[in-house]
N, C-alpha and C. Protein backbone atom coordinates (compact mmCIF):
# COMPACT_ATOMS: atom_id res chain seq x y z
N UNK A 1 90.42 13.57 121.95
CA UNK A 1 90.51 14.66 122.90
C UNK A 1 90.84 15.98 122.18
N UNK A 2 91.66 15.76 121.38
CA UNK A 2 91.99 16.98 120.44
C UNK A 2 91.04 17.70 119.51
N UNK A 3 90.34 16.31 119.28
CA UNK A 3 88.89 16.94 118.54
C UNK A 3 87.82 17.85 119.13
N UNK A 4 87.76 17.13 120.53
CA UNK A 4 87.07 17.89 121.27
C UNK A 4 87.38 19.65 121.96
N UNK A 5 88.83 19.77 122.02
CA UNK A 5 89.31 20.57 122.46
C UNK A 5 89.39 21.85 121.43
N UNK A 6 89.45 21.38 119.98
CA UNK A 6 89.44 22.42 119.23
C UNK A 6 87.40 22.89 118.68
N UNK A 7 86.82 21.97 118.74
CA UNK A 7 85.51 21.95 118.55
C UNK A 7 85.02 23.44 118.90
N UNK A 8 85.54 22.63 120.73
CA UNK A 8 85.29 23.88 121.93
C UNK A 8 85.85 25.24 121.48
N UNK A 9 87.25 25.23 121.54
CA UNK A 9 87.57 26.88 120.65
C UNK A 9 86.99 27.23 119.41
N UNK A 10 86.66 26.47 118.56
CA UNK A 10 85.50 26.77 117.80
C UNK A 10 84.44 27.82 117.93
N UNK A 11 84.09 27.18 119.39
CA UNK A 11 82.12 27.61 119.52
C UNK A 11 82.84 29.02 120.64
N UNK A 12 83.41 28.87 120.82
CA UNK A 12 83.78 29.81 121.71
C UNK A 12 84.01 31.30 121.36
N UNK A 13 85.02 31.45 120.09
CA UNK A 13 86.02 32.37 119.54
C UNK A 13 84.71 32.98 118.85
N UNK A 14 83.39 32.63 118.53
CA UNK A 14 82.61 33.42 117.95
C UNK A 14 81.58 33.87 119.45
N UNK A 15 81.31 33.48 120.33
CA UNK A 15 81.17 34.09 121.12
C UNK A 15 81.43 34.59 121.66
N UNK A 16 82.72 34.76 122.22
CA UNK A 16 83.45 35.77 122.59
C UNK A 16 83.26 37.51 121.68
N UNK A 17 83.55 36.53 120.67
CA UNK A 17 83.81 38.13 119.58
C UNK A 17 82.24 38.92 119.59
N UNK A 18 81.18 37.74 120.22
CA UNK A 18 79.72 38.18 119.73
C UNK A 18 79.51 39.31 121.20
N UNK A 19 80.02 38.83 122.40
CA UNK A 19 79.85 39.31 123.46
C UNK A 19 80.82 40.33 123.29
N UNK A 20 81.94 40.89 123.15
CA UNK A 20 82.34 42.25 122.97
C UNK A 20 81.60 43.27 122.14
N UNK A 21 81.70 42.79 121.06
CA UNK A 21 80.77 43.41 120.17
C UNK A 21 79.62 43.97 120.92
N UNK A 22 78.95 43.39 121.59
CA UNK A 22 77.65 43.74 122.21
C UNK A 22 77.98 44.64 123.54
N UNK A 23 79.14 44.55 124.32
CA UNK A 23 79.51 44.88 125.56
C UNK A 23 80.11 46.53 124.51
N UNK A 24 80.61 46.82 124.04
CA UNK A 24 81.01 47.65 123.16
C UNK A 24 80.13 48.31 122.75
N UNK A 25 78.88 48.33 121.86
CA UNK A 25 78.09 48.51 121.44
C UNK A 25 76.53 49.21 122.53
N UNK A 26 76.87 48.25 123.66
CA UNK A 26 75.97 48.57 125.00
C UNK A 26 77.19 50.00 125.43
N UNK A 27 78.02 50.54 125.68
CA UNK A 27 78.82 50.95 126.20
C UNK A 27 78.41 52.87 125.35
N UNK A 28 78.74 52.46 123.64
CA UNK A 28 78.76 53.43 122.79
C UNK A 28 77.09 53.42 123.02
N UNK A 29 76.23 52.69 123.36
CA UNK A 29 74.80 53.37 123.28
C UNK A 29 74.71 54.42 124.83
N UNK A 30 75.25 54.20 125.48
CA UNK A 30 74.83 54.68 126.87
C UNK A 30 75.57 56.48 127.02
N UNK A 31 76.56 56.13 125.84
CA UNK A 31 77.29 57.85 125.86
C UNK A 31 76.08 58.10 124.90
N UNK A 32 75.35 58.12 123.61
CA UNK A 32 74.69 58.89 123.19
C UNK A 32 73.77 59.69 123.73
N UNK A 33 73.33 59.28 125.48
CA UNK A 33 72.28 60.04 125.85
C UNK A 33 72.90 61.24 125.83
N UNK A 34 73.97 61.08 126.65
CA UNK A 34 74.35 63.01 127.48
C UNK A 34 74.82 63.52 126.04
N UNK A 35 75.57 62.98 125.39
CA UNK A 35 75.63 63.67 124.15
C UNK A 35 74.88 64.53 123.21
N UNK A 36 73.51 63.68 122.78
CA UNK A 36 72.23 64.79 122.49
C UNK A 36 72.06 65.58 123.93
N UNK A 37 71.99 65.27 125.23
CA UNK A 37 71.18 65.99 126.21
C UNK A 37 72.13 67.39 125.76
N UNK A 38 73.86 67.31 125.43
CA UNK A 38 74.64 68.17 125.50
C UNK A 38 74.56 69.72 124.46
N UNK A 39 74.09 68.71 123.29
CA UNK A 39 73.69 68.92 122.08
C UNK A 39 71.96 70.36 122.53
N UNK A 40 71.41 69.51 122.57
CA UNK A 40 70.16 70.08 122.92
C UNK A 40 70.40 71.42 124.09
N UNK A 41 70.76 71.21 125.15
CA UNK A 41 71.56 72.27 126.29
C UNK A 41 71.77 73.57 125.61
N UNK A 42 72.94 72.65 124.72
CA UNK A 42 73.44 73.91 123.88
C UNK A 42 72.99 75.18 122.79
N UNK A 43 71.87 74.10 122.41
CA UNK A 43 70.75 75.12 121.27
C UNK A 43 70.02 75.89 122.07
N UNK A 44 69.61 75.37 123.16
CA UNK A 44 69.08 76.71 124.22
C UNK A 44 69.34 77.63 124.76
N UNK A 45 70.83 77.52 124.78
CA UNK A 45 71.64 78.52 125.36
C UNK A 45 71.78 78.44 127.10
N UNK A 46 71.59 76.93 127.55
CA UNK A 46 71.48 76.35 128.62
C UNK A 46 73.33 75.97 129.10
N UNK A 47 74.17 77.03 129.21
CA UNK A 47 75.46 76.24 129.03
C UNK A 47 75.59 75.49 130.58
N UNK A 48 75.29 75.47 131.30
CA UNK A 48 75.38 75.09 133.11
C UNK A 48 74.79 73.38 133.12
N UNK A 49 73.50 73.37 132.36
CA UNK A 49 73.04 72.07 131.93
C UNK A 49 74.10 71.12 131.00
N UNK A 50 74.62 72.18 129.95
CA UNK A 50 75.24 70.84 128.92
C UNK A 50 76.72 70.66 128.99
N UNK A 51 76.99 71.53 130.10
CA UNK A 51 78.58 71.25 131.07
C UNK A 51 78.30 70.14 132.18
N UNK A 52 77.40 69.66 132.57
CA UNK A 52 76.89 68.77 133.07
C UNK A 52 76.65 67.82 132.76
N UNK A 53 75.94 67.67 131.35
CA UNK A 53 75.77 66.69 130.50
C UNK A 53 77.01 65.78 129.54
N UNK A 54 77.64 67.26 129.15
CA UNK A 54 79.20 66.81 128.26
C UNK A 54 79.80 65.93 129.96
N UNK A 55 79.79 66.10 131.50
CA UNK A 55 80.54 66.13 132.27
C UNK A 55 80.32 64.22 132.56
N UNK A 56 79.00 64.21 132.58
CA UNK A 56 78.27 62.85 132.73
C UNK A 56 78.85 62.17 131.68
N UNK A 57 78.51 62.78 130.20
CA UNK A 57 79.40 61.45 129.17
C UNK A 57 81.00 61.07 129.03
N UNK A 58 81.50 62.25 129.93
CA UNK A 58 83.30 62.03 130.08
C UNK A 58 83.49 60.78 130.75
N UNK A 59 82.23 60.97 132.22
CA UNK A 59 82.31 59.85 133.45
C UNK A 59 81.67 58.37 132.89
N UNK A 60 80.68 59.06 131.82
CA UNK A 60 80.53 57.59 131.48
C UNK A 60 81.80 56.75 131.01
N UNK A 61 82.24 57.47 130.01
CA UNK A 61 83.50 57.06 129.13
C UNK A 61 84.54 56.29 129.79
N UNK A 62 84.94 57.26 130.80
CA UNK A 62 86.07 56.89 132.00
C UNK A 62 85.37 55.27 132.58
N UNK A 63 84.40 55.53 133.01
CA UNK A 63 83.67 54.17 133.89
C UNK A 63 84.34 52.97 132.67
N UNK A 64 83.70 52.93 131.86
CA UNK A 64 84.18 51.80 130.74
C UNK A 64 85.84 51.95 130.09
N UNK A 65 86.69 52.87 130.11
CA UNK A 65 87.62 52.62 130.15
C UNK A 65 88.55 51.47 130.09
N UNK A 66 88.18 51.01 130.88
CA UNK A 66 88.98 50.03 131.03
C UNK A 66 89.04 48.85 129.89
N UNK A 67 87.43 48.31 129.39
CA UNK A 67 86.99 47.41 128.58
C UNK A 67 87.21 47.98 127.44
N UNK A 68 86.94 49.49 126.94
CA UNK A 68 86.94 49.67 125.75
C UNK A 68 88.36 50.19 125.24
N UNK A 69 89.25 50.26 126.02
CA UNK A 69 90.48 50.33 126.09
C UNK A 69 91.32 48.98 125.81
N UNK A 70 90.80 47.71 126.18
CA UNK A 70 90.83 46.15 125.54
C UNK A 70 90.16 46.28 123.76
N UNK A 71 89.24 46.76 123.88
CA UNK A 71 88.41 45.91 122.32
C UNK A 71 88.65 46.83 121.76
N UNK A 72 89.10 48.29 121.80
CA UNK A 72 89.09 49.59 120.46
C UNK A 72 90.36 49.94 120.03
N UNK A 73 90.61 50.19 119.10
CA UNK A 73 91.76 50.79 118.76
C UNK A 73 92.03 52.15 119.42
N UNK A 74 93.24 51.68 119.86
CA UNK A 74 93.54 53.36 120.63
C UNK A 74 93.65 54.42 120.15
N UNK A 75 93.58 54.49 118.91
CA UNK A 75 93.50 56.14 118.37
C UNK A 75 92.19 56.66 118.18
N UNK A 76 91.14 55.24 118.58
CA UNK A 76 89.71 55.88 118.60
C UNK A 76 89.56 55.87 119.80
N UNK A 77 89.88 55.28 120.80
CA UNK A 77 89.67 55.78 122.32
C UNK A 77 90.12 57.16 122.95
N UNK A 78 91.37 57.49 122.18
CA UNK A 78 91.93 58.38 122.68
C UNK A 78 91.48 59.43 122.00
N UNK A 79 90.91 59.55 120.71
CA UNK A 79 90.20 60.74 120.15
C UNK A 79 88.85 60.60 120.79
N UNK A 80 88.30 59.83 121.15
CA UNK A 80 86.77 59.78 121.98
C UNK A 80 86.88 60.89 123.41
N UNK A 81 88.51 60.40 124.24
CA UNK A 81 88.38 61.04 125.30
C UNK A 81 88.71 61.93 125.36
N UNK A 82 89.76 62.66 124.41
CA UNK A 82 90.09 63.88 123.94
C UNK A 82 88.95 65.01 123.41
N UNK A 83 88.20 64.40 122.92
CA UNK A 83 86.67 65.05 122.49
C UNK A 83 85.92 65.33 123.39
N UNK A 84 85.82 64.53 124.26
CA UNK A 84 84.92 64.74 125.65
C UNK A 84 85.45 65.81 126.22
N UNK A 85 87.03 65.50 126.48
CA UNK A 85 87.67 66.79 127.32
C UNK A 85 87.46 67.94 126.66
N UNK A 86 87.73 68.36 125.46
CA UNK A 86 86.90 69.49 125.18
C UNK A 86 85.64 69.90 124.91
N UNK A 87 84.72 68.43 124.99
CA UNK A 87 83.36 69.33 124.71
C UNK A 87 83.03 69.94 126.14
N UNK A 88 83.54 69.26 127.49
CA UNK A 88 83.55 70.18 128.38
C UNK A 88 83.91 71.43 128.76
N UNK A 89 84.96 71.39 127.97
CA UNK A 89 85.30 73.11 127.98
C UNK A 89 84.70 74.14 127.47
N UNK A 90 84.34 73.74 126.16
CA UNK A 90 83.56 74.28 125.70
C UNK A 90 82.21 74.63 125.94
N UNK A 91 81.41 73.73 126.67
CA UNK A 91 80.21 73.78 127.78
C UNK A 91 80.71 74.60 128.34
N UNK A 92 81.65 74.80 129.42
CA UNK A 92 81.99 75.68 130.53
C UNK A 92 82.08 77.21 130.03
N UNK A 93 82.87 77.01 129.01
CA UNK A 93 83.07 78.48 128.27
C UNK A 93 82.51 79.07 127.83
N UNK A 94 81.07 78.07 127.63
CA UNK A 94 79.70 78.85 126.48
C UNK A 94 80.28 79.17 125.12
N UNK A 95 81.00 78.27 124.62
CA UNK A 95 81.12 78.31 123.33
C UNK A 95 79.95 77.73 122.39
N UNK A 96 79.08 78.04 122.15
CA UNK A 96 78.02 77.51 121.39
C UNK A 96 78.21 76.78 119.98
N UNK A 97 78.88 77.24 119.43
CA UNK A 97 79.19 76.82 117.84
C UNK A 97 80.42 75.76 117.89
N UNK A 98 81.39 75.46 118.90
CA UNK A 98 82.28 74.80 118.88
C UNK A 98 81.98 73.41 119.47
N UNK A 99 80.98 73.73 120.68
CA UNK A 99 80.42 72.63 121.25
C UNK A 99 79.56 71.91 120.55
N UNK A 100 78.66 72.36 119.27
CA UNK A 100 77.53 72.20 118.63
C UNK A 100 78.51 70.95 118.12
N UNK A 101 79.57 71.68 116.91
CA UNK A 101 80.09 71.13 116.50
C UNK A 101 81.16 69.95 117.12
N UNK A 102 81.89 69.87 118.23
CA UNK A 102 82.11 69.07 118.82
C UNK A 102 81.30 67.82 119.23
N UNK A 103 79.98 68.41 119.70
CA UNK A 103 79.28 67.25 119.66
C UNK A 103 78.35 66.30 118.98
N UNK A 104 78.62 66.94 117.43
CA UNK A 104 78.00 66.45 116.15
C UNK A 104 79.57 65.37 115.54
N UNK A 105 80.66 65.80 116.32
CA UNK A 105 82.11 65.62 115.74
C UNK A 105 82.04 63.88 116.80
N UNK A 106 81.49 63.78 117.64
CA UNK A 106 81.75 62.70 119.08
C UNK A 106 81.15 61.78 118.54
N UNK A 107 79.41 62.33 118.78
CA UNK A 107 78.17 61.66 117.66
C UNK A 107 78.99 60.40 117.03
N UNK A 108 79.61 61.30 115.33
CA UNK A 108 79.64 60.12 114.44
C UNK A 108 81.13 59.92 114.62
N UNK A 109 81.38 59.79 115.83
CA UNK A 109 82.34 59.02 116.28
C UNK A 109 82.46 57.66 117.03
N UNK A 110 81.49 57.94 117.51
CA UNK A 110 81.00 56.99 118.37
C UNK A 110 79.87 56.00 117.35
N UNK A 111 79.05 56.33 116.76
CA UNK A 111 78.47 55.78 115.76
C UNK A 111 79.07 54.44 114.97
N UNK A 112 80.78 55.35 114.41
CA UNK A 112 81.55 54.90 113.79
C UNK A 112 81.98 53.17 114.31
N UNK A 113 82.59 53.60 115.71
CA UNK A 113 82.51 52.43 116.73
C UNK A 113 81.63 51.32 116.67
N UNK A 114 80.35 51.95 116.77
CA UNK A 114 79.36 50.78 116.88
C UNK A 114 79.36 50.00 115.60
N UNK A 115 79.21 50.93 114.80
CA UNK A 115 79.01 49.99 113.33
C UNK A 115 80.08 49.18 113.21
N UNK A 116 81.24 49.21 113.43
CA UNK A 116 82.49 48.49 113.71
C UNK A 116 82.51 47.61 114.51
N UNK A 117 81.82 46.98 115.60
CA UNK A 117 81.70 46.02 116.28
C UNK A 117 80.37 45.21 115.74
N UNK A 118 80.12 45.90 114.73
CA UNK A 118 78.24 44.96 114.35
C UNK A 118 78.80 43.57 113.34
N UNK A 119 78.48 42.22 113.63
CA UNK A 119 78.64 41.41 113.08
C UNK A 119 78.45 41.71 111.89
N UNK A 120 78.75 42.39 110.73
CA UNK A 120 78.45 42.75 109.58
C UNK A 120 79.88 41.78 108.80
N UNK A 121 79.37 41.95 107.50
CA UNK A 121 80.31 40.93 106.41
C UNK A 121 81.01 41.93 106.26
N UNK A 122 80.85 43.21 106.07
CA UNK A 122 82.34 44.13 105.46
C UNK A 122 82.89 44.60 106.75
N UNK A 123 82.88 44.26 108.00
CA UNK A 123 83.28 44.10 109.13
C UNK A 123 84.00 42.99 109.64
N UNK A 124 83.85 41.72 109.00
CA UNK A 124 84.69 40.60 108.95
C UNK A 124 85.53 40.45 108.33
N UNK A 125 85.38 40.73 106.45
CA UNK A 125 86.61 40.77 105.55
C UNK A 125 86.80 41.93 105.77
């Protein structure tokens, strides 16, 4: 019985880890849209659009909250949502160069994330 019972946590503990990873990974792909949309807004000089767009990837963020607040380290969650909160401001304010940069700053932040949940070997050791 014992054999069986640890077998089971076996097959399990890598699926689990395979399904966050992926729930994580699905999560950080779905903020990159408004992010370029924010990005792009902003090179046009569209600030009403990419205060909208930065506004959508805050709500995305918030929506998952909860999960990625379980699987991430909190000093990358909390710099993720801290970033959002100002790339909105910066949308609102028509800061062009701060937002550019803010949202080139989120980008490979979020990037960072993903590659960090990818079953990779220098991700395991």
């Amino acid at each position: 019985m014992r054999t069986w019972f640890a077998a089971a946590v076996l097959l399990l503990l890598p699926l689990i880890c395979l399904w966050t990873g992926g729930a994580t990974c699905s999560c950080v792909d779905e903020l990159a849209a408004p992010l370029k949309e924010t990005a792009a807004a902003a090179k046009a000089d569209d600030f009403s659009r990419a205060a909208e767009a930065a506004e959508s990837a805050k709500e995305q963020w918030v929506s998952h909250a909860d999960l990625l607040g379980a699987l991430l380290r909190h000093d990358e969650a909390d710099g993720v949502e801290s970033g959002l909160a100002a790339l909105v401001q910066f949308a609102e304010t028509g800061d062009k160069d701060e937002l550019l940069a803010r949202c080139a700053e989120l980008m490979q932040q979020i990037e960072h994330i993903r590659q960090m949940e990818l079953p990779l070997l220098k991700n395991i050791l």
